[in-house]
Every structure is written in C-alpha cells, then in structure tokens.
C-alpha atoms as a PDB file:
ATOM      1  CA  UNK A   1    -133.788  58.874 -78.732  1.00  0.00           C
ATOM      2  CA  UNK A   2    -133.204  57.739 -75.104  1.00  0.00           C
ATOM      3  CA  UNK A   3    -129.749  55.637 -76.359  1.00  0.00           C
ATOM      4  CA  UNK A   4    -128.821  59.075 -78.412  1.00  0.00           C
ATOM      5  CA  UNK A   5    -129.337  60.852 -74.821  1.00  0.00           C
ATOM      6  CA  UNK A   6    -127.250  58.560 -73.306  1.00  0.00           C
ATOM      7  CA  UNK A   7    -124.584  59.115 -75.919  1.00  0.00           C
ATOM      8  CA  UNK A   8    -124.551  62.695 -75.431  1.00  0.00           C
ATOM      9  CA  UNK A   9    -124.068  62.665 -71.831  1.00  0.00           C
ATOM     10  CA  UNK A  10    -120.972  59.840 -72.060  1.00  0.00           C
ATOM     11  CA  UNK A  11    -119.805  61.968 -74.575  1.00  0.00           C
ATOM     12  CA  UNK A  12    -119.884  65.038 -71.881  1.00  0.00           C
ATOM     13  CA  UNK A  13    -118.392  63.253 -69.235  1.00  0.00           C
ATOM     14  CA  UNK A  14    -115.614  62.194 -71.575  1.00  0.00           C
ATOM     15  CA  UNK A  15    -114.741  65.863 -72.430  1.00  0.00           C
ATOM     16  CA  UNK A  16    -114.620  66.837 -68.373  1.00  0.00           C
ATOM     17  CA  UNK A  17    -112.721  63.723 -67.971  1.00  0.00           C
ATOM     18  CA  UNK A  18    -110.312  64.660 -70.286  1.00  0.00           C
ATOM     19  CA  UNK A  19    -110.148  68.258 -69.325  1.00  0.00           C
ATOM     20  CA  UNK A  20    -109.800  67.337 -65.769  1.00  0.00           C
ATOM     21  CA  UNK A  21    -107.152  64.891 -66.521  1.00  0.00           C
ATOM     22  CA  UNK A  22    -105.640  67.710 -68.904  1.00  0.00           C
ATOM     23  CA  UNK A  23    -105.303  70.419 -65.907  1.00  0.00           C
ATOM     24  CA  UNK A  24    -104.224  67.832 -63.479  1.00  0.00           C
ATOM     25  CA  UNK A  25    -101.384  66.991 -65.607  1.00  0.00           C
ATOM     26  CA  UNK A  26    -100.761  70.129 -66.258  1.00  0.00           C
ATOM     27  CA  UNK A  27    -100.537  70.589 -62.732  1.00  0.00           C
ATOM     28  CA  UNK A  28     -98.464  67.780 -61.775  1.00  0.00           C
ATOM     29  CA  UNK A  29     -95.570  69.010 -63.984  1.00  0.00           C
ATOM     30  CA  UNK A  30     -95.244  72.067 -61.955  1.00  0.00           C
ATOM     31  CA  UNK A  31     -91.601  71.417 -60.127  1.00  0.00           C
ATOM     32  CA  UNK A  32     -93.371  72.694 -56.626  1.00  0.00           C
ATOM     33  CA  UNK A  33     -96.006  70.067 -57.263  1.00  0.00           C
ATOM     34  CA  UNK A  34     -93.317  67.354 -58.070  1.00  0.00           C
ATOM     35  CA  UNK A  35     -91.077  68.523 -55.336  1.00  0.00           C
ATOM     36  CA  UNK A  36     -94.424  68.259 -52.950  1.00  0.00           C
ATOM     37  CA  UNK A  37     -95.527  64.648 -54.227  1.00  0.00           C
ATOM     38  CA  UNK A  38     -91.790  63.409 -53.815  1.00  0.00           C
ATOM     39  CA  UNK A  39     -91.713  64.423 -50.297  1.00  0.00           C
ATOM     40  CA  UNK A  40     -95.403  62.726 -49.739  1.00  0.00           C
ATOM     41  CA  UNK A  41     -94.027  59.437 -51.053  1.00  0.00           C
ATOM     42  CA  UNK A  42     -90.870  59.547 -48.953  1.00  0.00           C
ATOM     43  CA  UNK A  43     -92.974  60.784 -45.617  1.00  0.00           C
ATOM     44  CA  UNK A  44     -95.022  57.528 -46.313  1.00  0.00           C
ATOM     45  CA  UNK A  45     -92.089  55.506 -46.954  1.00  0.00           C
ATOM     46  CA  UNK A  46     -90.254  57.051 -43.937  1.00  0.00           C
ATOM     47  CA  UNK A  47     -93.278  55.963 -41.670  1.00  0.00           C
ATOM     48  CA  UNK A  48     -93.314  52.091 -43.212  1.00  0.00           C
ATOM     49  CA  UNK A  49     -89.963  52.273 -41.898  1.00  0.00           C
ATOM     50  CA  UNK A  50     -91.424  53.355 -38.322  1.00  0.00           C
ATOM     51  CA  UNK A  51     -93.703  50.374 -37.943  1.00  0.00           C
ATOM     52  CA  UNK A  52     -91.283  48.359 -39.701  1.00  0.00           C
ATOM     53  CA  UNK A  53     -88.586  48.871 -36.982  1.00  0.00           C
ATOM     54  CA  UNK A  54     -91.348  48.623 -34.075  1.00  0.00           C
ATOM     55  CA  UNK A  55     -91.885  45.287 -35.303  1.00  0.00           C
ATOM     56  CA  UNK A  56     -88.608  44.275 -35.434  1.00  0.00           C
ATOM     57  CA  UNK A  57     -88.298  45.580 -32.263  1.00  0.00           C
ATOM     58  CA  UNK A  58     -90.684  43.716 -31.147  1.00  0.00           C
ATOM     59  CA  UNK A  59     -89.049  40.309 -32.252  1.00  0.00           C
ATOM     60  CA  UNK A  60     -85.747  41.349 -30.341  1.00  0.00           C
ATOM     61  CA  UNK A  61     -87.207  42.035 -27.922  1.00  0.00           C
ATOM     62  CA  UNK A  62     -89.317  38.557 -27.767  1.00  0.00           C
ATOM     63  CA  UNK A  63     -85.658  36.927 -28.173  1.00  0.00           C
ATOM     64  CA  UNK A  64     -84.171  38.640 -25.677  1.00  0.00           C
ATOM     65  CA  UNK A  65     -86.925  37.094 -23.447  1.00  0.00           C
ATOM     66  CA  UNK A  66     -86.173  33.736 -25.009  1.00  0.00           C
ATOM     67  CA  UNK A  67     -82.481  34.075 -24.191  1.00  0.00           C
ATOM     68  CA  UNK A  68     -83.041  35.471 -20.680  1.00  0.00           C
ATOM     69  CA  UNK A  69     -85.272  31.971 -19.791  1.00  0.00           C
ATOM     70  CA  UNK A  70     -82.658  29.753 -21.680  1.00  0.00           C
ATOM     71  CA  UNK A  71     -80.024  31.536 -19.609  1.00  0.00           C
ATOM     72  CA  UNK A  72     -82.144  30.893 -16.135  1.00  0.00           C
ATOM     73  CA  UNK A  73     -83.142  27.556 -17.170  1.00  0.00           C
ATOM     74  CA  UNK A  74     -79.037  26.782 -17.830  1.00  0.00           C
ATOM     75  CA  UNK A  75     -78.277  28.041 -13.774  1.00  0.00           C
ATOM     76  CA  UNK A  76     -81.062  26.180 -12.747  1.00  0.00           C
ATOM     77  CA  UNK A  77     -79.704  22.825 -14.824  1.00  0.00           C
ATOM     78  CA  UNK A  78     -76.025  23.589 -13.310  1.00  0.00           C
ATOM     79  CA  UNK A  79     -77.366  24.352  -9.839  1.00  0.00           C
ATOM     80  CA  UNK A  80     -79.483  21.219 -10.155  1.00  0.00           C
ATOM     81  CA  UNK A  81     -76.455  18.980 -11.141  1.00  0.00           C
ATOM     82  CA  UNK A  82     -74.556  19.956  -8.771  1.00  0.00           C
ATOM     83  CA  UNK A  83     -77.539  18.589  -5.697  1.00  0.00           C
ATOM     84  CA  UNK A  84     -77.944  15.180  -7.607  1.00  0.00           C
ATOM     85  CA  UNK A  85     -74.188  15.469  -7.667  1.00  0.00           C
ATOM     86  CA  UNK A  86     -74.730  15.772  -4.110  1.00  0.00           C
ATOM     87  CA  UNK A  87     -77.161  13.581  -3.305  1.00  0.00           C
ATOM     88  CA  UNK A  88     -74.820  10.482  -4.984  1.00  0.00           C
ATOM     89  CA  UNK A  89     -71.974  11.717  -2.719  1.00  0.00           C
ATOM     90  CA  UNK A  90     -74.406  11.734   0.542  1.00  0.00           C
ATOM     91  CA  UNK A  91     -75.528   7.937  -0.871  1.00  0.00           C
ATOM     92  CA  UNK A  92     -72.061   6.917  -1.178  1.00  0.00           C
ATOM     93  CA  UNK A  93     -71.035   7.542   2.272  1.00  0.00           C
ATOM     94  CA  UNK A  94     -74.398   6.497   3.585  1.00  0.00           C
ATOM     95  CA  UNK A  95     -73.420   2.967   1.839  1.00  0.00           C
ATOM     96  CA  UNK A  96     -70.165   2.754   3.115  1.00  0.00           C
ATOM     97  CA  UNK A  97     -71.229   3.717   6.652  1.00  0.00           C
ATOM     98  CA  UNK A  98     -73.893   0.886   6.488  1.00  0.00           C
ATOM     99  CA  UNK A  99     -71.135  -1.445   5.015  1.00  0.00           C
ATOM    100  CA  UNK A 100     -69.018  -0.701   8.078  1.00  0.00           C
ATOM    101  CA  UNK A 101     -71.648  -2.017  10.203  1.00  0.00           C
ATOM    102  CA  UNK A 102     -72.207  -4.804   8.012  1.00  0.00           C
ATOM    103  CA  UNK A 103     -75.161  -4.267   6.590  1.00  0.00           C
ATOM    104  CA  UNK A 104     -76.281  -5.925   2.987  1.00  0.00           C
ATOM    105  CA  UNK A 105     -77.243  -4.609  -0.096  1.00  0.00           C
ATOM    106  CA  UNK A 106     -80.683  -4.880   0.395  1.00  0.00           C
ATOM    107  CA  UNK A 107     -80.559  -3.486   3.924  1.00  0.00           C
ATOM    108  CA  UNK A 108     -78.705  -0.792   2.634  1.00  0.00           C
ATOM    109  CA  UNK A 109     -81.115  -0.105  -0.431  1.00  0.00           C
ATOM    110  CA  UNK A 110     -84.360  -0.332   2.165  1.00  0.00           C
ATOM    111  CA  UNK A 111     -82.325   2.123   4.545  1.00  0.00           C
ATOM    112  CA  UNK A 112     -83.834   5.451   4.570  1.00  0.00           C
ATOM    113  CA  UNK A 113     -80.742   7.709   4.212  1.00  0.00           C
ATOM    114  CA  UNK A 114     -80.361   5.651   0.980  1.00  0.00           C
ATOM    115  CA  UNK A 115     -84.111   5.723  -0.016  1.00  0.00           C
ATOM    116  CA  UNK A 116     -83.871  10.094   0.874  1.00  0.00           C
ATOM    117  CA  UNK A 117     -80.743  10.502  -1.262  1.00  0.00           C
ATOM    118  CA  UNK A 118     -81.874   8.033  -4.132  1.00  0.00           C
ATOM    119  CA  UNK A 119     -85.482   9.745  -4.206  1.00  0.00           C
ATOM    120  CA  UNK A 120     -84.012  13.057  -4.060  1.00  0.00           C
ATOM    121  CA  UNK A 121     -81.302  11.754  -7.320  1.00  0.00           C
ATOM    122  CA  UNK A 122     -84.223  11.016  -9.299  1.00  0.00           C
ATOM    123  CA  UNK A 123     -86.013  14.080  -8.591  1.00  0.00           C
ATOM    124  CA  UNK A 124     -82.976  16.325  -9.718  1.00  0.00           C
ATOM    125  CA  UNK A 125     -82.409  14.046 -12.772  1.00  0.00           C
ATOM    126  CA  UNK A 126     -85.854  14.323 -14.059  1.00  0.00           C
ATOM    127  CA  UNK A 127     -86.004  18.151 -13.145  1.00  0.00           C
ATOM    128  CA  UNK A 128     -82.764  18.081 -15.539  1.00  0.00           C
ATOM    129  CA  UNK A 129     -84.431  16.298 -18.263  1.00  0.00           C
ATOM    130  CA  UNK A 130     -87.576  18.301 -18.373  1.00  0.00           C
ATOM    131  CA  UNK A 131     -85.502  21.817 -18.342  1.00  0.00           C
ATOM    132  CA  UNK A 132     -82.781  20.477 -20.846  1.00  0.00           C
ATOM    133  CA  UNK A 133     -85.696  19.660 -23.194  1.00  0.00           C
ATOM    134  CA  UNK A 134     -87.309  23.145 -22.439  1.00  0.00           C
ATOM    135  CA  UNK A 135     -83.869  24.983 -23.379  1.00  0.00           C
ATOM    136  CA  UNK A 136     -83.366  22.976 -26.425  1.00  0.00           C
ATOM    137  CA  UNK A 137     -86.999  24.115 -27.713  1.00  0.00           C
ATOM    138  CA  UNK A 138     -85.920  27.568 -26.874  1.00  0.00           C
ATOM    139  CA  UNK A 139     -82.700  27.664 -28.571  1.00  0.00           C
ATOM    140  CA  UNK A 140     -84.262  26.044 -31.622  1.00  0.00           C
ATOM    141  CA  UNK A 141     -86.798  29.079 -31.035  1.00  0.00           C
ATOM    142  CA  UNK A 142     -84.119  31.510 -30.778  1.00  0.00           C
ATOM    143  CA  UNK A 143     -82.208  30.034 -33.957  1.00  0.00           C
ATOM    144  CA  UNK A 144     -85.098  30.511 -36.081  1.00  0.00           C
ATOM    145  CA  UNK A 145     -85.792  34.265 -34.200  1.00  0.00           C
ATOM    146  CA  UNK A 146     -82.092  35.199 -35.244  1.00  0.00           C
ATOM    147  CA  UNK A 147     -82.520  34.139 -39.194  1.00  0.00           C
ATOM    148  CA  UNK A 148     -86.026  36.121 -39.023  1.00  0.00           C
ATOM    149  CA  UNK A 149     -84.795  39.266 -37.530  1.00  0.00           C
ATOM    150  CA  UNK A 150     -81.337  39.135 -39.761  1.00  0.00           C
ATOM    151  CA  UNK A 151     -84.287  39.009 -42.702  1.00  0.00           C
ATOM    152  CA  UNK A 152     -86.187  41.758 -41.176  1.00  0.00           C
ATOM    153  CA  UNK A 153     -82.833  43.685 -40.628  1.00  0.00           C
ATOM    154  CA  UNK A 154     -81.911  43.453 -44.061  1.00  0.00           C
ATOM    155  CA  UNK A 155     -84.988  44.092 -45.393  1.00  0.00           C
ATOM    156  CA  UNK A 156     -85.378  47.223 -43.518  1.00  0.00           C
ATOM    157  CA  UNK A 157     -82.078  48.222 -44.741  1.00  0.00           C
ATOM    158  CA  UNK A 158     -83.291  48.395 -48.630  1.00  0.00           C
ATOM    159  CA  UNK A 159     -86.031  50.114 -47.254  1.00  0.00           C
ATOM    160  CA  UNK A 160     -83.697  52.986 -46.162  1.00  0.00           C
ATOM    161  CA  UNK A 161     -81.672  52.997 -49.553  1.00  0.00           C
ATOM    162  CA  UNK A 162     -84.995  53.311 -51.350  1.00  0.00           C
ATOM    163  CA  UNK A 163     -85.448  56.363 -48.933  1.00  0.00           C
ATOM    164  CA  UNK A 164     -82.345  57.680 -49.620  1.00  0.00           C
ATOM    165  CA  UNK A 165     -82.387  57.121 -53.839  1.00  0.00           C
ATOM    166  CA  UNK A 166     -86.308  58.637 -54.196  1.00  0.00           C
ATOM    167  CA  UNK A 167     -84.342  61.740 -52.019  1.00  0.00           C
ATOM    168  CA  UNK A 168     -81.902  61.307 -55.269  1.00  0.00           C
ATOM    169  CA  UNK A 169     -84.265  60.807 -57.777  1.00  0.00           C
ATOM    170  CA  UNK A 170     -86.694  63.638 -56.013  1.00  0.00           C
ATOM    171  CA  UNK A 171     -83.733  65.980 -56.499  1.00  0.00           C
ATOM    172  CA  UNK A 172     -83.043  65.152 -59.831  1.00  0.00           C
ATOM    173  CA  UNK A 173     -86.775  64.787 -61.115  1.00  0.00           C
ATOM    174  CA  UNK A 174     -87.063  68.397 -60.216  1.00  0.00           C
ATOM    175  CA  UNK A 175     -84.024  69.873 -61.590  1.00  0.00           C
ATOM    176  CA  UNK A 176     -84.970  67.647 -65.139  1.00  0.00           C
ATOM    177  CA  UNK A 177     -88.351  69.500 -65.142  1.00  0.00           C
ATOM    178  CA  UNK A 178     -86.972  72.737 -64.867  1.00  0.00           C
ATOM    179  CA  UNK A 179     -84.508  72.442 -67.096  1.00  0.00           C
ATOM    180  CA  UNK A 180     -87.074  70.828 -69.774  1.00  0.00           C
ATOM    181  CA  UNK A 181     -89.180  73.745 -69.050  1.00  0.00           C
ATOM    182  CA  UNK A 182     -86.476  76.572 -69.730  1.00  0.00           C
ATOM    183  CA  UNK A 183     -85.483  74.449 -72.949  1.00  0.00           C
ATOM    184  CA  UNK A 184     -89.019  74.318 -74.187  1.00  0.00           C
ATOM    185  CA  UNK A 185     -89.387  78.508 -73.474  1.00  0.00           C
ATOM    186  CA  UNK A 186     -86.186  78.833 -75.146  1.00  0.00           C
ATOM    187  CA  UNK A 187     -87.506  76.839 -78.468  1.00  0.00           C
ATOM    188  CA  UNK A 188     -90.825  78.386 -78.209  1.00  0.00           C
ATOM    189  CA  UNK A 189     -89.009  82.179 -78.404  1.00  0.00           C
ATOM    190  CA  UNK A 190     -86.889  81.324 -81.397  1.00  0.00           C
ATOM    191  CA  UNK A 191     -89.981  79.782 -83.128  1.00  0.00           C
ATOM    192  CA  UNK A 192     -91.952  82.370 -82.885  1.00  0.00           C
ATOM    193  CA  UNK A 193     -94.442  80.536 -80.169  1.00  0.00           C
ATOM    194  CA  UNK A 194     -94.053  82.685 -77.188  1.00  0.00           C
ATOM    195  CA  UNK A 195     -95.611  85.916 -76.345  1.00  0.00           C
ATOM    196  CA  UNK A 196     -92.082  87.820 -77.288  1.00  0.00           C
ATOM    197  CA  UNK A 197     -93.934  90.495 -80.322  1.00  0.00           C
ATOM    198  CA  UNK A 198     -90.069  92.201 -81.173  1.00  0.00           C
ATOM    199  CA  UNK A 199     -89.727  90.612 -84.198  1.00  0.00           C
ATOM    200  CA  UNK A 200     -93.284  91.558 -85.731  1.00  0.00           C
ATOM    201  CA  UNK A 201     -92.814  95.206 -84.110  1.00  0.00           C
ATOM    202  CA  UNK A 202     -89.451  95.386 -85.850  1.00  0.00           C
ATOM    203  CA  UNK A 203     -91.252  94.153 -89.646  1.00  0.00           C
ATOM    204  CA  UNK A 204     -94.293  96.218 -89.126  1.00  0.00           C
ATOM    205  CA  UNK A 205     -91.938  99.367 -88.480  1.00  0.00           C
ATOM    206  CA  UNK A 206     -90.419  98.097 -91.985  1.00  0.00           C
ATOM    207  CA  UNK A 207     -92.910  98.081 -93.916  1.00  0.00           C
ATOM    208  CA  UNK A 208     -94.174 101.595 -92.453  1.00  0.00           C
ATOM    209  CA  UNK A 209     -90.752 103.005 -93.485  1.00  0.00           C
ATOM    210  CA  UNK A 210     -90.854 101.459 -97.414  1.00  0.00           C
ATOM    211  CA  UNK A 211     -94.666 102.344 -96.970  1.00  0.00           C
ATOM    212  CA  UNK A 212     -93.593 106.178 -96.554  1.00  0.00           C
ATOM    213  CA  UNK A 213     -90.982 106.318 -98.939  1.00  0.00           C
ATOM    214  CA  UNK A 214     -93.391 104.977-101.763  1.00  0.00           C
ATOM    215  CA  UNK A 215     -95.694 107.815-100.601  1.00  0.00           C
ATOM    216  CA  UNK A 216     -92.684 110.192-100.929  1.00  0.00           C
ATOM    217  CA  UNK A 217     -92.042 109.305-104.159  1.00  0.00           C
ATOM    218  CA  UNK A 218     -95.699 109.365-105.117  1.00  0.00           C
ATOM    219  CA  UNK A 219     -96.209 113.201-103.743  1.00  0.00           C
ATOM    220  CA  UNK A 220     -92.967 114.107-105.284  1.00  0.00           C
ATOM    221  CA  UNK A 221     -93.938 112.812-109.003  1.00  0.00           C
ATOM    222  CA  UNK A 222     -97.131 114.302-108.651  1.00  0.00           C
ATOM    223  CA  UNK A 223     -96.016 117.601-107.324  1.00  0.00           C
ATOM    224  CA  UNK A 224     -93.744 118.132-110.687  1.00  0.00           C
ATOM    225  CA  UNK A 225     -90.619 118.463-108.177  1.00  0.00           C
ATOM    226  CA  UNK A 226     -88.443 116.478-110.903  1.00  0.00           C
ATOM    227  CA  UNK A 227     -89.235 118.708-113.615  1.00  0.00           C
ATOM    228  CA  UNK A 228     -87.920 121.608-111.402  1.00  0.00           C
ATOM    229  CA  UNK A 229     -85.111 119.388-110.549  1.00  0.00           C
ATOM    230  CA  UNK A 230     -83.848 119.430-114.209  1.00  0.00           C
ATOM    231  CA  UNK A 231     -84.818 122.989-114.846  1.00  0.00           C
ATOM    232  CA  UNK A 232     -82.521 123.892-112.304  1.00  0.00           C
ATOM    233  CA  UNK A 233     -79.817 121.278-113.708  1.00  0.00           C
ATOM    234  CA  UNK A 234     -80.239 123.099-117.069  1.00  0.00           C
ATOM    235  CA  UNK A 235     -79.551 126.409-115.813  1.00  0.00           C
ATOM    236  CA  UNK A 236     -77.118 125.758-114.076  1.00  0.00           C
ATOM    237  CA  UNK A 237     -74.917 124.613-116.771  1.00  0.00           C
ATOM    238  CA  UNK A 238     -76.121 127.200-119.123  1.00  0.00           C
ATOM    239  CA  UNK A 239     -74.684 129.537-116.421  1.00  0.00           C
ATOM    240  CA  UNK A 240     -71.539 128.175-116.115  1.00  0.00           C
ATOM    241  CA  UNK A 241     -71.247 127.671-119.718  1.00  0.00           C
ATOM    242  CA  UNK A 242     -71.526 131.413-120.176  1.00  0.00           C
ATOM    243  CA  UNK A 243     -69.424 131.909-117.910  1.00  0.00           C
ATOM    244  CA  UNK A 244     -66.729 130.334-119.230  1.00  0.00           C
ATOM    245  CA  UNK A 245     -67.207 131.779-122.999  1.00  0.00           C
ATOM    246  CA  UNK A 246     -66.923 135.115-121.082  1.00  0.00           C
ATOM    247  CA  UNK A 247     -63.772 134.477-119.406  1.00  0.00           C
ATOM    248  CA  UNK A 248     -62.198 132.462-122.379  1.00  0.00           C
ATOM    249  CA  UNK A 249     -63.184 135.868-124.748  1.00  0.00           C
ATOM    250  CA  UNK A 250     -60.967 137.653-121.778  1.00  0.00           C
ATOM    251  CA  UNK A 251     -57.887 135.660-121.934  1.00  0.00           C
ATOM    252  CA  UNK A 252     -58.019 135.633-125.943  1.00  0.00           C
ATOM    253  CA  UNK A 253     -58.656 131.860-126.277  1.00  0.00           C
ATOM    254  CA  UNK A 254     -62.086 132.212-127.579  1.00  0.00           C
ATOM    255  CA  UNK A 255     -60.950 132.293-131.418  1.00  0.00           C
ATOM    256  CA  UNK A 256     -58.438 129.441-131.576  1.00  0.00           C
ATOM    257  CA  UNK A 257     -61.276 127.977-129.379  1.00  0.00           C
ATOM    258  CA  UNK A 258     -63.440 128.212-132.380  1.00  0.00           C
ATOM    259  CA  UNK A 259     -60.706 127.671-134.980  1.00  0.00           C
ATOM    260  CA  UNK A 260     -60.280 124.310-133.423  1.00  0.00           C
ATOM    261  CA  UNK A 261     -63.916 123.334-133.240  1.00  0.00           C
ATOM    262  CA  UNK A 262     -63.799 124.231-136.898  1.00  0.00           C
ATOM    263  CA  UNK A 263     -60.642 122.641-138.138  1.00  0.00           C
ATOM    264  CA  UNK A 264     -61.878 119.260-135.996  1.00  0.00           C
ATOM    265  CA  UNK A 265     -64.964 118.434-138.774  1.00  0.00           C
ATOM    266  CA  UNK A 266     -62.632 118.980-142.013  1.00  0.00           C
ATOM    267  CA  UNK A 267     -59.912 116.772-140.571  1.00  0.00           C
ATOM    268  CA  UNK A 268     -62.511 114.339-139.912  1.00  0.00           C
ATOM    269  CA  UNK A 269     -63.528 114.725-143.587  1.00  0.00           C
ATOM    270  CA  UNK A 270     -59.882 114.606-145.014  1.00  0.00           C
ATOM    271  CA  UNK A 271     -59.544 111.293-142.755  1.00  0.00           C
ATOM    272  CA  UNK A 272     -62.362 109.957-144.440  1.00  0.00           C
ATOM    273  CA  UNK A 273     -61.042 110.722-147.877  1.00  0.00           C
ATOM    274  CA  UNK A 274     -58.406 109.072-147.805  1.00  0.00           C
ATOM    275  CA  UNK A 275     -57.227 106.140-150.574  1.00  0.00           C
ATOM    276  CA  UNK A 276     -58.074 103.121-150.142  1.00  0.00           C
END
C-alpha cells in the first residue's frame, strides 16, 4: 500500500514535471524570449571579457614595472662602469706618480691612494655583478610576461569574435523562429488546423442550399403543381391547334389539308403492295 502511495505521488510529480517542462518550452520558443536569453548570454560573455582585460591589464602593467627596474638597474650598471672606469684611471696615475718617486710595487700596492681606488674598483665591480644578475632575472621575467600576455591577448581576442558571432547567430536564431512559426501557421490554415471556420461556413451554406431545394421539390410534388403544369401545357396546344384549323378553314387550305392526310395512309398501303 505504502510503495503503491509512493508510486502515485512519483507518478504526480512526473506529470508537473513534464507540464512544467512543456510550458517552459513553450515559452522559450517565443522570439522575445530567444531574443532576451541571447542578449543574457552575450551580457555575461561581454563581462568575462571585463575581468578578462583587467587581468591582462594587470600583467602589463606588472611588466611595465619589470621593464622600468631593468631600465634603472641598466643606468645604474652604465653609471657604475663608468666610476670603476674611474677609479682604474685614478690608480693608474697614482702608480705612475709613485713610480716617479721611485717607489716599488709593493710600496705602491700598500699606498693608500692605491688601496682607496682598488677598494673602491672592487666595490663597483661587485655592485655590477649583483645588478647584471638582477636584470638578467628580470628580462627572463619579462620574456616569459610577453609570451603570457601575447596568450592572454589572443585569447581575449576569440573571446570578442564569439561576442560578435552569438550577436550573428542571436540575429539569425530569431529571424529562423519566426519564419518557422509563420510556415507552421501557414500549413496549419491549408490543413484545416487553425481556427480559420470559412471553409466549413462555405459547405454548411451548401448543404442548406441542396437542403432547400429538396424541400422545394418535395412541397411542389405534394402540392400537385406538376399536374397543373401539364394541364396548362395541354391547353395550350389545344388552343393553338384550334387556332390554326380556324385560320387554315379561312385561307381554303383546310380540305387539301385533309385530302393529304388522307391520300398519305393509301400511298403507304400501295407502297406496301408492291411485287416482290
């Protein structure tokens, strides 16, 4: 009983399932509705492309920043090539100064001039080293930045085609569902389908009009009207008949008139008597 219950009310839900998914289909073909949905899909799409540009945006403008310290870190490697440039020059007239006073290498070396402008070499060298190796990782930063964002770019590019064909497609979609709509009126008029009642007007009218003239002829037979009819008929020959015996007796033509009708049976006797 209780799994027959259960039945029934799966059974239920089925049937408003399937009405609701009836009507909502029936809904969704409506060319306002599709028109509606179409511009709901590319509103979504359109803001994808939003946050999709903000991103990219983003990454530009992270390798902007990359290229701005590369580009800093490149005057500060020139500007500091150009002091350990300068402190070799100062140590090579400091040594020839001391050589002119005939000093030796190693009295030269332990000089402090020499000591400043060798300490002060080493410092700009190793300055050099540690911002070359800091623009290499940057460019190698910014290579890799340039192949994502030509990716991104691209991508966001077939993003704006897809835009621009569901604007196609949403154009066409619509027109197809009107035109499949007017098509199926048209069918459903000449079929007989649609709510158009000319054509059974037009055969009821038809069979009222044979309908009456059975009825006519019905009333007429039993009214005796063609009995009358050939009364009539009758007397009217019968008058004109007369009539013309009258005028024939007139004119004289009445006895050859009846000469002839008798003359016309013995010749057809004599014919008949003839030999064989």
């Amino acid at each position: 009983m209780i799994k027959a219950i259960g039945r029934y009310f799966r059974a239920l839900g089925y049937l408003v399932t399937g009405r609701v998914d009836a009507a909502r289909r029936a809904i969704s073909t409506s060319p306002h509705v599709v028109n509606a949905t179409f511009d709901q899909i590319i509103e979504s799409k359109r803001k994808s492309v939003q946050q999709y540009k903000d991103a990219i945006a983003r990454l530009i403008v992270q390798h902007e920043g990359k290229m701005s310290k590369i580009k800093s870190l490149s005057e500060d490697v020139n500007r500091l090539e150009q002091l350990k440039e300068g402190a070799a020059a100062k140590a090579r007239t400091v040594i020839t100064e001391m050589k002119t006073t005939g000093a030796t290498v190693e009295q030269i070396k332990a000089g402090e001039d020499y000591q400043t402008c060798m300490n002060a070499f080493n410092d700009f060298s190793g300055k050099i080293n540690e911002k070359t190796e800091r623009i290499a990782e940057y460019e190698g930063e910014v290579t890799e930045m340039d192949s994502t964002i030509s990716g991104h770019k691209i991508q966001l590019q077939q993003m704006l085609r897809e835009i621009e064909n569901l604007k196609e497609e949403q154009a066409t979609t619509v027109a197809e569902i009107i035109t499949a709509k007017e098509e199926a009126e048209l069918n459903d008029m000449l079929s007989g389908i649609s709510s158009d009642r000319t054509s059974k007007e037009l055969a009821d009218m038809r069979q009222l009009r044979e309908e009456m003239k059975a009825k006519a002829t019905v009333s007429k037979e039993l009214a005796g009207t063609d009995t009358k009819v050939q009364e009539a008929e009758f007397i009217e020959y019968a008058t004109k008949h007369k009539a013309s015996s009258e005028f024939d007796q007139l004119i004289g033509l009445a006895g050859e008139a009846d000469s002839a009708s008798k003359d016309a049976p013995e010749q057809a006797e004599g014919e008949s008597k003839l030999p064989e």
